[in-house]
PDB file of N, CA and C in Angstrom:
ATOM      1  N   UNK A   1       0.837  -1.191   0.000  1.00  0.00           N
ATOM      2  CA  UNK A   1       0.000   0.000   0.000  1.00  0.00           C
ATOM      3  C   UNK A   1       0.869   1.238   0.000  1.00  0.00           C
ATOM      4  N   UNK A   2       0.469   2.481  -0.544  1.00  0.00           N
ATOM      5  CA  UNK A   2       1.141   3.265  -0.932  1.00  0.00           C
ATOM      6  C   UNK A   2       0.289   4.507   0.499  1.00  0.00           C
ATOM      7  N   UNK A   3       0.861   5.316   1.078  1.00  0.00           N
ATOM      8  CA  UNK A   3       0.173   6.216   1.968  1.00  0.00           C
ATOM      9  C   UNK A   3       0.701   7.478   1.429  1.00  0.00           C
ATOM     10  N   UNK A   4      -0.009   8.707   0.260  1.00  0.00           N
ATOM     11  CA  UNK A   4       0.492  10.006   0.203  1.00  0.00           C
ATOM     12  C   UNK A   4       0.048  11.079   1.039  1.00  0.00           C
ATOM     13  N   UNK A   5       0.884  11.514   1.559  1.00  0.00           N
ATOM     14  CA  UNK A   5       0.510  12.818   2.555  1.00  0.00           C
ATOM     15  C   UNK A   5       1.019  13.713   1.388  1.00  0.00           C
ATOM     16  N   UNK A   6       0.036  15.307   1.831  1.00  0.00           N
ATOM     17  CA  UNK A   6      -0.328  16.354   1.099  1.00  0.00           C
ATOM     18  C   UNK A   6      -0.799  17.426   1.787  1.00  0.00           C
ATOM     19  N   UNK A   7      -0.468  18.637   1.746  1.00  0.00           N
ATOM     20  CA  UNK A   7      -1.022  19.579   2.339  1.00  0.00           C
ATOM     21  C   UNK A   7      -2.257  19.311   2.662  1.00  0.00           C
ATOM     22  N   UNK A   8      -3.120  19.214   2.016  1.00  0.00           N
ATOM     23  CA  UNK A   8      -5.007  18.885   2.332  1.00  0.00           C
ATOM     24  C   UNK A   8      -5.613  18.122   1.863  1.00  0.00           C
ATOM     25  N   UNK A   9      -4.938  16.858   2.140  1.00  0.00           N
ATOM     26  CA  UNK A   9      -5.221  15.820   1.954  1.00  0.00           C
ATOM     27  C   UNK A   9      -3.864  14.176   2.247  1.00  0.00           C
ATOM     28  N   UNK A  10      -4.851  13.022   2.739  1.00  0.00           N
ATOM     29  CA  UNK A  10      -3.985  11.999   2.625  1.00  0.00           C
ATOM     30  C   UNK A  10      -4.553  11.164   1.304  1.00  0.00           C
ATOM     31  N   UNK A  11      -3.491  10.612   0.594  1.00  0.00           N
ATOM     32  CA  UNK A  11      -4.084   9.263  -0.093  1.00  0.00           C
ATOM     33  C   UNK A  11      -3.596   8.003   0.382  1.00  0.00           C
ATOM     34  N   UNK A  12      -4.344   6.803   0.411  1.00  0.00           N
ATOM     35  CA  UNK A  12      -4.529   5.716   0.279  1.00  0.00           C
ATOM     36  C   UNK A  12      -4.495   4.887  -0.234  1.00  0.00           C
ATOM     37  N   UNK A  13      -3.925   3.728  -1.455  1.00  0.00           N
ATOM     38  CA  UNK A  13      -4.216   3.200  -1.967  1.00  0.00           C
ATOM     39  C   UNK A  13      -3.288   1.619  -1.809  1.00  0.00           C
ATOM     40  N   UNK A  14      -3.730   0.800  -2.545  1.00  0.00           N
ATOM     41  CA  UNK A  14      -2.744  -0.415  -3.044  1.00  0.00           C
ATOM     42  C   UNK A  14      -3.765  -1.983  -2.702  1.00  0.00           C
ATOM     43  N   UNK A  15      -2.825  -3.330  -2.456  1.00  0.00           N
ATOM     44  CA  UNK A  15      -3.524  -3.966  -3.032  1.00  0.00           C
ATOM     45  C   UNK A  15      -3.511  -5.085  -1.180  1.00  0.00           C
ATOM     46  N   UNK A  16      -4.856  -5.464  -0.481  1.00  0.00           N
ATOM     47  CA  UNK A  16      -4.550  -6.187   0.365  1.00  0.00           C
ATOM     48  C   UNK A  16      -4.229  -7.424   0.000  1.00  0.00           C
ATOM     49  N   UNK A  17      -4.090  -8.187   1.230  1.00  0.00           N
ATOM     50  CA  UNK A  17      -2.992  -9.359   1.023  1.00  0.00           C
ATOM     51  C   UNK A  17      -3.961 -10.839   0.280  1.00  0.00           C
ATOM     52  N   UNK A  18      -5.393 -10.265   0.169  1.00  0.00           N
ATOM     53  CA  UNK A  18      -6.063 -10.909  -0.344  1.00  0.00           C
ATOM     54  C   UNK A  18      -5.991 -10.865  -1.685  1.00  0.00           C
ATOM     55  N   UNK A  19      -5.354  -9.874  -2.170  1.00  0.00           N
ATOM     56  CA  UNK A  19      -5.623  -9.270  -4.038  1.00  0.00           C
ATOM     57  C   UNK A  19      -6.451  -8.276  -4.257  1.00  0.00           C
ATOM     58  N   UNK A  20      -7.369  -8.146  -3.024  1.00  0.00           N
ATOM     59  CA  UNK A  20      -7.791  -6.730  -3.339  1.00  0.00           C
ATOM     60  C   UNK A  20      -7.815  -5.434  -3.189  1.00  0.00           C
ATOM     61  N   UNK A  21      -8.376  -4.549  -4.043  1.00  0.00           N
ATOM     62  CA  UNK A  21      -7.732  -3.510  -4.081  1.00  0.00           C
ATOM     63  C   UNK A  21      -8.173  -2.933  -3.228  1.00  0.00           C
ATOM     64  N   UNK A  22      -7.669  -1.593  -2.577  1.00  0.00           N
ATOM     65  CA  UNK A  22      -8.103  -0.546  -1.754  1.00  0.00           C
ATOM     66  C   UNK A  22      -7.992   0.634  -1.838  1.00  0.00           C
ATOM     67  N   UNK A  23      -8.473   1.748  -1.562  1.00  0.00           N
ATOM     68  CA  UNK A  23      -8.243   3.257  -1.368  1.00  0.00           C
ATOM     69  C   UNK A  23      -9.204   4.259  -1.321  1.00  0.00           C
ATOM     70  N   UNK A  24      -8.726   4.931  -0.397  1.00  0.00           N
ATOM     71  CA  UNK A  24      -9.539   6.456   0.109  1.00  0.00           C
ATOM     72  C   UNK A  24      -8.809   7.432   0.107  1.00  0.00           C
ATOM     73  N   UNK A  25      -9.334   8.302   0.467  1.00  0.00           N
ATOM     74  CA  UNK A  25      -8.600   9.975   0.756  1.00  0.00           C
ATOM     75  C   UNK A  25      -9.811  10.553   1.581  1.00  0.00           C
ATOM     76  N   UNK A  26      -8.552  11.079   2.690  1.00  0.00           N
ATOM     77  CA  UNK A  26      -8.850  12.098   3.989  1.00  0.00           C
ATOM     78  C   UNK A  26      -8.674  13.211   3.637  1.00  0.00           C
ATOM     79  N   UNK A  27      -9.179  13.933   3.378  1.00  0.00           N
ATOM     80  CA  UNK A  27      -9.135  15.417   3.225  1.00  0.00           C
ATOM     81  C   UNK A  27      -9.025  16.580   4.861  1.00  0.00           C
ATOM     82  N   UNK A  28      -7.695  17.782   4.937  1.00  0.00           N
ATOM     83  CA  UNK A  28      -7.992  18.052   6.137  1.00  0.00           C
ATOM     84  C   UNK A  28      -9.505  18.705   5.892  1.00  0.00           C
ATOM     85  N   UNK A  29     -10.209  18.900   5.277  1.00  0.00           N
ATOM     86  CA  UNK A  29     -11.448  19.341   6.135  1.00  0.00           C
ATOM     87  C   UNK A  29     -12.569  17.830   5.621  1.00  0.00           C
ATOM     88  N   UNK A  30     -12.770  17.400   7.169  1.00  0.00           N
ATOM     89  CA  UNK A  30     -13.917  17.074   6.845  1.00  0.00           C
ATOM     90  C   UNK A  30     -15.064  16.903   6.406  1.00  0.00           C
ATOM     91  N   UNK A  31     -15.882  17.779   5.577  1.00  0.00           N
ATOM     92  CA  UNK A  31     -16.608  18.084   5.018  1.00  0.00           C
ATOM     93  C   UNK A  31     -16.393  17.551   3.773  1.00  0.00           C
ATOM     94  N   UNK A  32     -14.997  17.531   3.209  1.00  0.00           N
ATOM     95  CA  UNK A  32     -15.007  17.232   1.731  1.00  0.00           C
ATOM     96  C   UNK A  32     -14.692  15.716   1.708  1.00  0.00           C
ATOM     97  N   UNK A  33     -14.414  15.041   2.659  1.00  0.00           N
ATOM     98  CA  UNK A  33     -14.365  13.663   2.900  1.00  0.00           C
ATOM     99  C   UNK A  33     -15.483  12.622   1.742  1.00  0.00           C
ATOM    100  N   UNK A  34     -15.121  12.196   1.215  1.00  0.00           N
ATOM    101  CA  UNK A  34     -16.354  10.861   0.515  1.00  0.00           C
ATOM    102  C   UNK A  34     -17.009  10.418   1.335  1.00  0.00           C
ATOM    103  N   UNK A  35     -18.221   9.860   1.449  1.00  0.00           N
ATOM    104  CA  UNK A  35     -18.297   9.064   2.612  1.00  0.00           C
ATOM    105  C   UNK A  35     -18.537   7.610   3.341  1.00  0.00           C
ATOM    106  N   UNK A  36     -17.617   7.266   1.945  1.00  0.00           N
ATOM    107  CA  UNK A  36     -17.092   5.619   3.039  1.00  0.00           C
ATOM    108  C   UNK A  36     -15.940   6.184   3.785  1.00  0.00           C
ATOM    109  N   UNK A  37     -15.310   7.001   3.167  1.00  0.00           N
ATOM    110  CA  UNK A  37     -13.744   7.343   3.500  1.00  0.00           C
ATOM    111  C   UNK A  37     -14.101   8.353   4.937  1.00  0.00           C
ATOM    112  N   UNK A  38     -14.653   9.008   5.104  1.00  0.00           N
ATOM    113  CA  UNK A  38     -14.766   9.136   6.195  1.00  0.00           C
ATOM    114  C   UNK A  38     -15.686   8.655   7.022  1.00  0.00           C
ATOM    115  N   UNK A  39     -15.737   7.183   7.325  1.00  0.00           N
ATOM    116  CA  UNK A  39     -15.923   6.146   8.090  1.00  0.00           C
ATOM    117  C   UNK A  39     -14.512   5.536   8.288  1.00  0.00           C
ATOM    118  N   UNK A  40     -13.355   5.570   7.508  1.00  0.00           N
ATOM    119  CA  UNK A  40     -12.448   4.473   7.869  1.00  0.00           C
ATOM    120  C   UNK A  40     -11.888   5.548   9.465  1.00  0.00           C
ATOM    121  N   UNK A  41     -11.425   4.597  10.433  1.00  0.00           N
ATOM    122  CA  UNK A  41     -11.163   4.866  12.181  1.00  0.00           C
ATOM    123  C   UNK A  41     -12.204   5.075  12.645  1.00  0.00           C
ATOM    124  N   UNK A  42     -13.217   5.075  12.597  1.00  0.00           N
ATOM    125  CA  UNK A  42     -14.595   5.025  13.128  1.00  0.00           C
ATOM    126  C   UNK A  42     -14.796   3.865  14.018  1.00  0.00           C
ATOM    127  N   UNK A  43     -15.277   3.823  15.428  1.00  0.00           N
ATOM    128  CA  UNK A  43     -15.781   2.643  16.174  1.00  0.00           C
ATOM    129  C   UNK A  43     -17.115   2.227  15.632  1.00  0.00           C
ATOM    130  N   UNK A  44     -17.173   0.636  15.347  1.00  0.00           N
ATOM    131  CA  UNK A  44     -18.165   0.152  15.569  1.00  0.00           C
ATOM    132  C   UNK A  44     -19.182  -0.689  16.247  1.00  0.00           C
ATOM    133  N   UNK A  45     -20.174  -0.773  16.617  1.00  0.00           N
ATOM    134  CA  UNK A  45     -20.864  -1.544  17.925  1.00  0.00           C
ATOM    135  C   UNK A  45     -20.573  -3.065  18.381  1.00  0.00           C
ATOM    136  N   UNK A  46     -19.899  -3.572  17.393  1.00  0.00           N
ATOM    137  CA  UNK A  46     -19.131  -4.533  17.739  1.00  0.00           C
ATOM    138  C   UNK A  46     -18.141  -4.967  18.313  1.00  0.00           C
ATOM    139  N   UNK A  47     -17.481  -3.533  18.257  1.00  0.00           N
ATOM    140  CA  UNK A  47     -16.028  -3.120  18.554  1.00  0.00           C
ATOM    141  C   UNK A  47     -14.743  -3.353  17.708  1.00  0.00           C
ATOM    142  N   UNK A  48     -15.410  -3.392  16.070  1.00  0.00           N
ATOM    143  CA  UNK A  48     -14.364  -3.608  15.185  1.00  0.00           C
ATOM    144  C   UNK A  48     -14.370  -1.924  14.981  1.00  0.00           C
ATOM    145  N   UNK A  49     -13.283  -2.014  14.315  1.00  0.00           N
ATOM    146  CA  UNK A  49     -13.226  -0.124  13.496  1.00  0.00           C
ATOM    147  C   UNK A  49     -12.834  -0.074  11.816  1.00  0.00           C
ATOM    148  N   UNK A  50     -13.437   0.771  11.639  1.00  0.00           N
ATOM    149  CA  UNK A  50     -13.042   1.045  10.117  1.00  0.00           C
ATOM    150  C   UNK A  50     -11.549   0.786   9.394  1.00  0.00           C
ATOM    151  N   UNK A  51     -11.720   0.378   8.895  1.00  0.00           N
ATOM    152  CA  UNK A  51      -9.881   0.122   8.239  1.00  0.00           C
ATOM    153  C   UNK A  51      -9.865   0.547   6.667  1.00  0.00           C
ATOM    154  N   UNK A  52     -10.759   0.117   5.598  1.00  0.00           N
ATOM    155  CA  UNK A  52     -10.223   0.964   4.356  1.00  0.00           C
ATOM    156  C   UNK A  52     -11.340   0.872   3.669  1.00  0.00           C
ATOM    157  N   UNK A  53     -11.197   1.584   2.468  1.00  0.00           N
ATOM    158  CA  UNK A  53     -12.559   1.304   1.304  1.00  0.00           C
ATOM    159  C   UNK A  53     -11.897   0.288   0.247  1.00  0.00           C
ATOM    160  N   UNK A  54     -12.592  -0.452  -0.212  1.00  0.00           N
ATOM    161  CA  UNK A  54     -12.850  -1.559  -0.749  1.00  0.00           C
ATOM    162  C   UNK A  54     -13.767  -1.073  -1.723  1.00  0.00           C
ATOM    163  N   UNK A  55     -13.841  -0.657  -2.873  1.00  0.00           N
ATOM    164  CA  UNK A  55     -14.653  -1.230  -3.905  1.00  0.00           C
ATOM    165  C   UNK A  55     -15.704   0.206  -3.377  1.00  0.00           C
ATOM    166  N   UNK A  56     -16.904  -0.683  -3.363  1.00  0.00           N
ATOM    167  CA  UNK A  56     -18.323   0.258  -2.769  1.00  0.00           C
ATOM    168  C   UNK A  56     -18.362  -0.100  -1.036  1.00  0.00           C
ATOM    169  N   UNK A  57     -17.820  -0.903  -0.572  1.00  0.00           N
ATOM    170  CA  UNK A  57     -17.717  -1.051   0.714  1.00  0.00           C
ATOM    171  C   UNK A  57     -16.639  -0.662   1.557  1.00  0.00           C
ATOM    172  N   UNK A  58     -16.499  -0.226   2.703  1.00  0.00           N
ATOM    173  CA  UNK A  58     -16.297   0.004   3.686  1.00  0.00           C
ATOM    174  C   UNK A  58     -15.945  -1.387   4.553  1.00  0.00           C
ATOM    175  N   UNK A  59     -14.279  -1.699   4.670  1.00  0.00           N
ATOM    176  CA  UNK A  59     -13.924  -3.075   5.532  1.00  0.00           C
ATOM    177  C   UNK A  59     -13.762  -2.346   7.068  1.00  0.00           C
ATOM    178  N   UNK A  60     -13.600  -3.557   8.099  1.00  0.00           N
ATOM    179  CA  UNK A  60     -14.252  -3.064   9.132  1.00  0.00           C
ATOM    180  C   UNK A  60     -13.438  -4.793   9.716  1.00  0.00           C
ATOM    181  N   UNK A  61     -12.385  -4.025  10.584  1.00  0.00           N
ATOM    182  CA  UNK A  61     -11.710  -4.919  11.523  1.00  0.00           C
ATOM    183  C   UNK A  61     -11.877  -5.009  13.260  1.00  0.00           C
ATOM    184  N   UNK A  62     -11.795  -6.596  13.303  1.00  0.00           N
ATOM    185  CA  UNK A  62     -11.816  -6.729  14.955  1.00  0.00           C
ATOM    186  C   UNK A  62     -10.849  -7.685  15.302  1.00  0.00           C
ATOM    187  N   UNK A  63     -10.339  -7.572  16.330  1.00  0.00           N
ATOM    188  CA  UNK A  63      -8.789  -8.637  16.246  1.00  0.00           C
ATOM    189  C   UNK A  63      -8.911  -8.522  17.630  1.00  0.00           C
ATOM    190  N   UNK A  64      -8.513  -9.742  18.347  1.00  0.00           N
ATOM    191  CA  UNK A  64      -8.362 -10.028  19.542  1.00  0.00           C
ATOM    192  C   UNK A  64      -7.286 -11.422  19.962  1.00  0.00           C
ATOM    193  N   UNK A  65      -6.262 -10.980  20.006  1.00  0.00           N
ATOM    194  CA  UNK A  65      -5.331 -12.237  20.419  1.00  0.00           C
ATOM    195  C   UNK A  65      -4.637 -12.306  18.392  1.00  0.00           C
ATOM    196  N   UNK A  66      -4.223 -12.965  18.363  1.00  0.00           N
ATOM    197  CA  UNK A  66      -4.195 -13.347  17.161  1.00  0.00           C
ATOM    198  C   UNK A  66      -4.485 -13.393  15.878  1.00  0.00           C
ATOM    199  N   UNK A  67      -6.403 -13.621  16.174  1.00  0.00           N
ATOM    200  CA  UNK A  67      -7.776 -13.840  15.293  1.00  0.00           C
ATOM    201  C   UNK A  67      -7.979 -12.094  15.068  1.00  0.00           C
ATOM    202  N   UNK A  68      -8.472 -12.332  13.748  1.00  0.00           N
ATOM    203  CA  UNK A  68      -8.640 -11.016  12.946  1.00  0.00           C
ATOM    204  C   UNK A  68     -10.564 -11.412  12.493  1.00  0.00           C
ATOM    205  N   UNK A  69     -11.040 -10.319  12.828  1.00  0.00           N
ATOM    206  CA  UNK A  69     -12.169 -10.946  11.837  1.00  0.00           C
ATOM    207  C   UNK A  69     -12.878  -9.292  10.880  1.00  0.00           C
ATOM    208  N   UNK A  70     -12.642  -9.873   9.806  1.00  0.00           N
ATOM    209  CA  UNK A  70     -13.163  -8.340   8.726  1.00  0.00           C
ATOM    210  C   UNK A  70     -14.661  -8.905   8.494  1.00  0.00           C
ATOM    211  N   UNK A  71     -15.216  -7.391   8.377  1.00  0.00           N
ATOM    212  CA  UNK A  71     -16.375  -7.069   7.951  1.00  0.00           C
ATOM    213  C   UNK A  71     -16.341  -6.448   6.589  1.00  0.00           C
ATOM    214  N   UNK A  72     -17.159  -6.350   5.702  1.00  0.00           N
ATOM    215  CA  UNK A  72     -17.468  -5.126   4.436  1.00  0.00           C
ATOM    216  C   UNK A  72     -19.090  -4.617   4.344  1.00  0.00           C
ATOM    217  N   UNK A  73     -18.986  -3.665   5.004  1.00  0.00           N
ATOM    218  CA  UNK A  73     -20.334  -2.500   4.722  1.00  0.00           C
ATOM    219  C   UNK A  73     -20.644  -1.922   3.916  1.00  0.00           C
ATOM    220  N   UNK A  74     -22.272  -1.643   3.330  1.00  0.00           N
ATOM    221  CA  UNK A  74     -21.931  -0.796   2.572  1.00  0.00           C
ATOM    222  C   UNK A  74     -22.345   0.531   3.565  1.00  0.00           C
ATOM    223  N   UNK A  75     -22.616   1.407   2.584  1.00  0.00           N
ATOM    224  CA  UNK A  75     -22.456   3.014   3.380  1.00  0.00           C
ATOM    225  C   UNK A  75     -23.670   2.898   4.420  1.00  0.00           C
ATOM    226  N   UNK A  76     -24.777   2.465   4.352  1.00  0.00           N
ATOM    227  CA  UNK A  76     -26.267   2.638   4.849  1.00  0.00           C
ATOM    228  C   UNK A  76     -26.117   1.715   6.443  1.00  0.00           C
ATOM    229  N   UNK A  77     -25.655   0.733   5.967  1.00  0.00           N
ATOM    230  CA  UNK A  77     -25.606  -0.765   7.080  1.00  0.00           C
ATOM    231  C   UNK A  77     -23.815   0.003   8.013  1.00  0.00           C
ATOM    232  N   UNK A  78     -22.966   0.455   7.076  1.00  0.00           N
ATOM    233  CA  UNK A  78     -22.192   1.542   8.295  1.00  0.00           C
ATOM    234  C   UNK A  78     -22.562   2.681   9.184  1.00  0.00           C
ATOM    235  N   UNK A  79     -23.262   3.324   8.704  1.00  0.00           N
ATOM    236  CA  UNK A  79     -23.781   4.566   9.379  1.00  0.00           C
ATOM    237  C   UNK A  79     -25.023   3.522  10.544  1.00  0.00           C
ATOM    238  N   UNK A  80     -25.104   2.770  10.471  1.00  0.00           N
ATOM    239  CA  UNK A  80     -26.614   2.493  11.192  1.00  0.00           C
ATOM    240  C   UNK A  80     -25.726   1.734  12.173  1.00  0.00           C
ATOM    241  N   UNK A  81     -24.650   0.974  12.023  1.00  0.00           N
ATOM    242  CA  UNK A  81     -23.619  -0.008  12.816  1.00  0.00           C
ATOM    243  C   UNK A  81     -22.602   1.271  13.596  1.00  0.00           C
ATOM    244  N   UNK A  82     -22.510   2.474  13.376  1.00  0.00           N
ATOM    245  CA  UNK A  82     -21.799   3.032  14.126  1.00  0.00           C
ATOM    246  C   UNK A  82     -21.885   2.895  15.625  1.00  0.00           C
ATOM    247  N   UNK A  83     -20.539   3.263  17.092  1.00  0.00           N
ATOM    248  CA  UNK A  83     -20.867   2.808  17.806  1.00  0.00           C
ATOM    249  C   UNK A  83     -21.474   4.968  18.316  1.00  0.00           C
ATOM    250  N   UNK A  84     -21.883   4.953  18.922  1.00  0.00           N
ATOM    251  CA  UNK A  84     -22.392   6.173  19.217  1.00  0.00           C
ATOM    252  C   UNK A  84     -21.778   6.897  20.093  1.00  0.00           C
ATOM    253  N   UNK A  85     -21.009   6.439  21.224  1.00  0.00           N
ATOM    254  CA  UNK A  85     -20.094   6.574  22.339  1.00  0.00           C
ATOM    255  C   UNK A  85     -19.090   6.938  21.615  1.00  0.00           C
ATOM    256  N   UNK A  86     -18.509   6.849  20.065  1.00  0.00           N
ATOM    257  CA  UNK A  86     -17.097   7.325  20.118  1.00  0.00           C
ATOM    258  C   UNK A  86     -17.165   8.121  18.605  1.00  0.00           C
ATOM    259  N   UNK A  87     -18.791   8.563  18.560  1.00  0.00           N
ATOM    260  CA  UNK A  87     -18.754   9.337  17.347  1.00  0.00           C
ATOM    261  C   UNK A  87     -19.585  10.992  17.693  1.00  0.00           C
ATOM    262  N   UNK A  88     -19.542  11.827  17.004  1.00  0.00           N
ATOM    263  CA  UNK A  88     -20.469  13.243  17.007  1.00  0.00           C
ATOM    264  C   UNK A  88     -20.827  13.693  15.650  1.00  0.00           C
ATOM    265  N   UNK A  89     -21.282  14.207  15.537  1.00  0.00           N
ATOM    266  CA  UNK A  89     -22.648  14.762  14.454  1.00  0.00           C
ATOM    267  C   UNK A  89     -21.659  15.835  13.843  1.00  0.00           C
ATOM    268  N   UNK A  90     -21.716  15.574  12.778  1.00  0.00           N
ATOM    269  CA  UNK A  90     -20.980  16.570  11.521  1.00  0.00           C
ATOM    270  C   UNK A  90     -21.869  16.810  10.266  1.00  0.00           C
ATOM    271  N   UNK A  91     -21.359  17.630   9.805  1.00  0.00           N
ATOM    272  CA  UNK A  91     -22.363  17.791   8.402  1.00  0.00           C
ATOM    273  C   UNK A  91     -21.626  17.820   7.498  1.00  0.00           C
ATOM    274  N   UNK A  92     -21.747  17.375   6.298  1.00  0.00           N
ATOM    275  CA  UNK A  92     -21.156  16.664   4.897  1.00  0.00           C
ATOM    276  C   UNK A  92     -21.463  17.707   3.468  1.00  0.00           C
ATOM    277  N   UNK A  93     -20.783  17.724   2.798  1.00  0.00           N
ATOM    278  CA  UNK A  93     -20.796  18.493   2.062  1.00  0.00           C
ATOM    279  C   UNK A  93     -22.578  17.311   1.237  1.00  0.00           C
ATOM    280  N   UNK A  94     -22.255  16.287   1.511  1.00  0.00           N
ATOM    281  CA  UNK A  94     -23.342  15.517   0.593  1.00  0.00           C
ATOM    282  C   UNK A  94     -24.254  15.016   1.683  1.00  0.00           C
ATOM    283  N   UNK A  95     -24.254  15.107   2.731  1.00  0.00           N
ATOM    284  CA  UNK A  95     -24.879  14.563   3.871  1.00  0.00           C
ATOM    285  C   UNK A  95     -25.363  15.226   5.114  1.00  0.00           C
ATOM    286  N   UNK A  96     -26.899  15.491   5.579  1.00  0.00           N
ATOM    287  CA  UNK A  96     -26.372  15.870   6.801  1.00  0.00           C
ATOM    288  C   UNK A  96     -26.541  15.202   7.883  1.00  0.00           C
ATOM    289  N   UNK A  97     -26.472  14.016   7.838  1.00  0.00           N
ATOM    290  CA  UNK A  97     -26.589  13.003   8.979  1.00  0.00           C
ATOM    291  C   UNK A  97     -25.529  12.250   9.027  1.00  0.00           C
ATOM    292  N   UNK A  98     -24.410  12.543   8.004  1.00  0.00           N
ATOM    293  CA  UNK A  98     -22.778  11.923   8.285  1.00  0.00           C
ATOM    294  C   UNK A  98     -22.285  11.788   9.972  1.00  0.00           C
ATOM    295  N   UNK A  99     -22.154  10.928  10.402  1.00  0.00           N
ATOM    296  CA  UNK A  99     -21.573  10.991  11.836  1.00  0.00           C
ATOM    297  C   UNK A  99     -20.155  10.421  11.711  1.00  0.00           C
ATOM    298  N   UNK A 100     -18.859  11.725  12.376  1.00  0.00           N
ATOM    299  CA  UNK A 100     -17.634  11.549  12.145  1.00  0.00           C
ATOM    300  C   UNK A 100     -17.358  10.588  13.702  1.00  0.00           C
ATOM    301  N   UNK A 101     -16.346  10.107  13.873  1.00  0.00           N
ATOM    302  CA  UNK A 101     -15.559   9.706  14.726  1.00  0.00           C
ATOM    303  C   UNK A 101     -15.087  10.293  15.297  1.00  0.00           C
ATOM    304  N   UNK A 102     -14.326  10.477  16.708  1.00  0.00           N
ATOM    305  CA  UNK A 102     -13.750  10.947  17.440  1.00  0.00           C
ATOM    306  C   UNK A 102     -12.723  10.404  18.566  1.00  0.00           C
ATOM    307  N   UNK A 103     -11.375  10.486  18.561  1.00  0.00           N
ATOM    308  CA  UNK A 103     -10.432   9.205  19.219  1.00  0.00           C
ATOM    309  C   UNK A 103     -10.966   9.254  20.572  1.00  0.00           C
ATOM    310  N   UNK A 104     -11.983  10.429  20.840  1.00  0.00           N
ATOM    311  CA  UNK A 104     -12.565  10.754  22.229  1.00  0.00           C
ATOM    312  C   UNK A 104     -13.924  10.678  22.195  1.00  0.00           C
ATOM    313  N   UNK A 105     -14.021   9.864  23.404  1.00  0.00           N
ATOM    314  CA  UNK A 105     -15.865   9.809  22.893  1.00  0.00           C
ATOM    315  C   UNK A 105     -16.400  11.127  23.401  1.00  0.00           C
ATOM    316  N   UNK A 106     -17.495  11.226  22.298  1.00  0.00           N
ATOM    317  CA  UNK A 106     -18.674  12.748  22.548  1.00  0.00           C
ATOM    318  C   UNK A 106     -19.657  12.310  22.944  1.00  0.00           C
ATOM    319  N   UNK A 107     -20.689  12.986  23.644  1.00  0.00           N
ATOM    320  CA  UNK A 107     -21.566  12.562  24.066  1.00  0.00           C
ATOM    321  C   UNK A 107     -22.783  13.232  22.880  1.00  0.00           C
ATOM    322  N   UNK A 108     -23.737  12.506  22.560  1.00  0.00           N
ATOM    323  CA  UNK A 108     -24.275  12.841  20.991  1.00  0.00           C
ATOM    324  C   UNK A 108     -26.172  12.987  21.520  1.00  0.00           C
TER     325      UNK A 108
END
């Protein structure tokens, strides 16, 4: 995987160890974020978190000891699986019910 940092913006891309492909971009302002891509670091109620975009989905890791177990969301079944404790209410240039993440939980 290739990681480009950029004044206003990160890219993402390359190939997981499965063969498939991946990539997003973080933009520094949130707002201009895509929005699978800003779901990837996001907690989810399972207690896996966002890890990359995939295709039209959104993968979604949980690892405990050893064992890894991935998920793939699409955008609708992510936003509804968010965990709520570690996200707050943002508004999207395409959305206004986008809910961002936060390494700190907000109270929502």
């Amino acid at each position: 995987s290739t990681v480009t940092v950029m004044h206003d913006m990160i890219k993402v891309d390359g190939l997981l160890s499965n063969g498939d492909v991946h990539k997003y971009v973080l933009q520094s302002d949130w707002k201009e974020d895509e929005d699978l891509a800003a779901l990837v670091g996001c907690r989810f109620q399972d207690g896996s978190w966002g890890q990359t975009v995939v295709g039209e989905k959104l993968q979604t890791c949980f690892g405990k000891g050893f064992k890894r177990q991935l998920r793939f969301l699409d955008l609708t079944d992510a936003r509804d699986f968010l965990d709520p404790a570690f996200c707050r209410k943002a508004k999207s240039a395409k959305t206004d019910h986008l809910q961002h993440c936060s390494a700190n939980p907000v109270k929502v």
